[in-house]
C-alpha atoms as a PDB file:
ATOM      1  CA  UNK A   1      84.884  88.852 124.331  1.00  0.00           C
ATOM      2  CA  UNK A   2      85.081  90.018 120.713  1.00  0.00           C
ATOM      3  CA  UNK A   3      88.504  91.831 121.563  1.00  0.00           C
ATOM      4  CA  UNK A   4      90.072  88.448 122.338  1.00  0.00           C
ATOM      5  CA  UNK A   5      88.710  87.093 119.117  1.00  0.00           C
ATOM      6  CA  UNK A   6      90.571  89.623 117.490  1.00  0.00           C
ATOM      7  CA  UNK A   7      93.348  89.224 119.861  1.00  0.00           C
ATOM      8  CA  UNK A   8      93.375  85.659 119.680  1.00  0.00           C
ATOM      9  CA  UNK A   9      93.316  85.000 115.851  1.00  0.00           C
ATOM     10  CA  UNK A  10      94.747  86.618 112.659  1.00  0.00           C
ATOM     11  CA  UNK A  11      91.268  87.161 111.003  1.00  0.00           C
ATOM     12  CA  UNK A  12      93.234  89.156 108.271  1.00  0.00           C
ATOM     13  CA  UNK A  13      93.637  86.502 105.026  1.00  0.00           C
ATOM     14  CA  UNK A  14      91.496  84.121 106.188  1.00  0.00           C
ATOM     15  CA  UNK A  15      88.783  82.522 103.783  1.00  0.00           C
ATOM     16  CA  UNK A  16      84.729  83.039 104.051  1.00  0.00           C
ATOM     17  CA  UNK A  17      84.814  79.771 104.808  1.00  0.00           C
ATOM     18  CA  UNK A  18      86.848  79.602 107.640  1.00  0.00           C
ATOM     19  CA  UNK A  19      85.373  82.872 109.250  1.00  0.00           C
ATOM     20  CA  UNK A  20      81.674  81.163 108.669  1.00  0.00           C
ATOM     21  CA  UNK A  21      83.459  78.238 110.418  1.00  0.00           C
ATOM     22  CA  UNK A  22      84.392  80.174 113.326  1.00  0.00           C
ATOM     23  CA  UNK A  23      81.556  82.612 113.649  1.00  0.00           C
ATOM     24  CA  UNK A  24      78.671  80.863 111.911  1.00  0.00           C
ATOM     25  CA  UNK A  25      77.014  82.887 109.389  1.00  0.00           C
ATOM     26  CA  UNK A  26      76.743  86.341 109.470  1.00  0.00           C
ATOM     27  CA  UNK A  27      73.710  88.669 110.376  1.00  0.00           C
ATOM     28  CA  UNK A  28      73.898  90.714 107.558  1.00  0.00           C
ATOM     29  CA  UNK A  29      75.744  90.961 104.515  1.00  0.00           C
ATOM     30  CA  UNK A  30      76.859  94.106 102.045  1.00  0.00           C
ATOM     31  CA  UNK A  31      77.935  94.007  98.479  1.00  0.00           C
ATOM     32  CA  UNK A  32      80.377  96.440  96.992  1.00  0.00           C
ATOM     33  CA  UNK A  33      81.811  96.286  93.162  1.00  0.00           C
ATOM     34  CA  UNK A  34      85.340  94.986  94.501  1.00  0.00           C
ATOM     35  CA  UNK A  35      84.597  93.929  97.709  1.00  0.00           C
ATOM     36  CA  UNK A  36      81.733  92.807 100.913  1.00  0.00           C
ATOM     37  CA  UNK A  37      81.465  92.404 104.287  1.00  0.00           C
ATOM     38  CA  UNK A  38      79.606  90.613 106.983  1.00  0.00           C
ATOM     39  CA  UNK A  39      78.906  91.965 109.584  1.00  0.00           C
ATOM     40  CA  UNK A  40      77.862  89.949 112.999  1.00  0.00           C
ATOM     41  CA  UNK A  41      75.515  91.990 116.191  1.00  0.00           C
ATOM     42  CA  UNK A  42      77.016  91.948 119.297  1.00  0.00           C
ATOM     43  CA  UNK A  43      74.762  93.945 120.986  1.00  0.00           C
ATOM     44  CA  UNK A  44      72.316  96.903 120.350  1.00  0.00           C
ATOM     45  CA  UNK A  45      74.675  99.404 119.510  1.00  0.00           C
ATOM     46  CA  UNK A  46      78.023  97.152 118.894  1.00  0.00           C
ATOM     47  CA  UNK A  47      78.774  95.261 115.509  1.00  0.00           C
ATOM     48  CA  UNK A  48      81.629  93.144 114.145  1.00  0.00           C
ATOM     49  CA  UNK A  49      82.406  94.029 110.220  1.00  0.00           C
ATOM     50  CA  UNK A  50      84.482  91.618 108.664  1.00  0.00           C
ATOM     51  CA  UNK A  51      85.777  92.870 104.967  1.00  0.00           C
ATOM     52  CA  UNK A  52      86.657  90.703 102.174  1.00  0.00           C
ATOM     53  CA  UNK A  53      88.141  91.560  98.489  1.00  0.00           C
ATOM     54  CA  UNK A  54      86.475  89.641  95.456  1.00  0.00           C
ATOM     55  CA  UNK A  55      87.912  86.335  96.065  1.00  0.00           C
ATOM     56  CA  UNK A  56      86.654  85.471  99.764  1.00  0.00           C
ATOM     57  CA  UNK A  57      89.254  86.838 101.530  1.00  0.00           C
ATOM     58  CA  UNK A  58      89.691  89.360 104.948  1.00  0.00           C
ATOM     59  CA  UNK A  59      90.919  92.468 104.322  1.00  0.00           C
ATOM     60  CA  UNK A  60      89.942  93.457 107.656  1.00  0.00           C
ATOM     61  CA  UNK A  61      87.580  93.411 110.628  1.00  0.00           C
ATOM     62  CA  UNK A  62      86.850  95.654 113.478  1.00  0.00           C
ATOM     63  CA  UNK A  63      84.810  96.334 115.645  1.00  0.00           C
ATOM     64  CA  UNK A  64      81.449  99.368 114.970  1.00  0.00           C
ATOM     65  CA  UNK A  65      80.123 101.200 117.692  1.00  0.00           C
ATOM     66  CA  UNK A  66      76.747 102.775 116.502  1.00  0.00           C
END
């Protein structure tokens, strides 16, 4: 399911906004000094990270397999 999210839309360069609009609000969050991500469970062991820079944007997201 999460591979056709990532199929189906360009995450990359969209806004917090409109990812918190698609996915609802994230599970956890993580604070770096030019950049965070939020990252959304899946399952036990599977997690999507989605990276922005400083000014609410994706840089990337993919999918973490613990």
């Amino acid at each position: 399911m999460v591979n056709d999210l990532l199929d189906r839309y360009q995450l990359g360069g969209m806004t917090k906004n409109e990812i918190v609009a698609l996915l609802g609000e994230p599970d956890d969050l993580a604070y770096e000094i030019e950049s965070w991500s939020a990252f959304y469970t899946l399952s036990r062991d599977r997690m999507l990270v989605v990276s922005f820079d400083n000014v609410d944007v994706v840089t990337d997201a993919y999918v973490y397999i613990d």
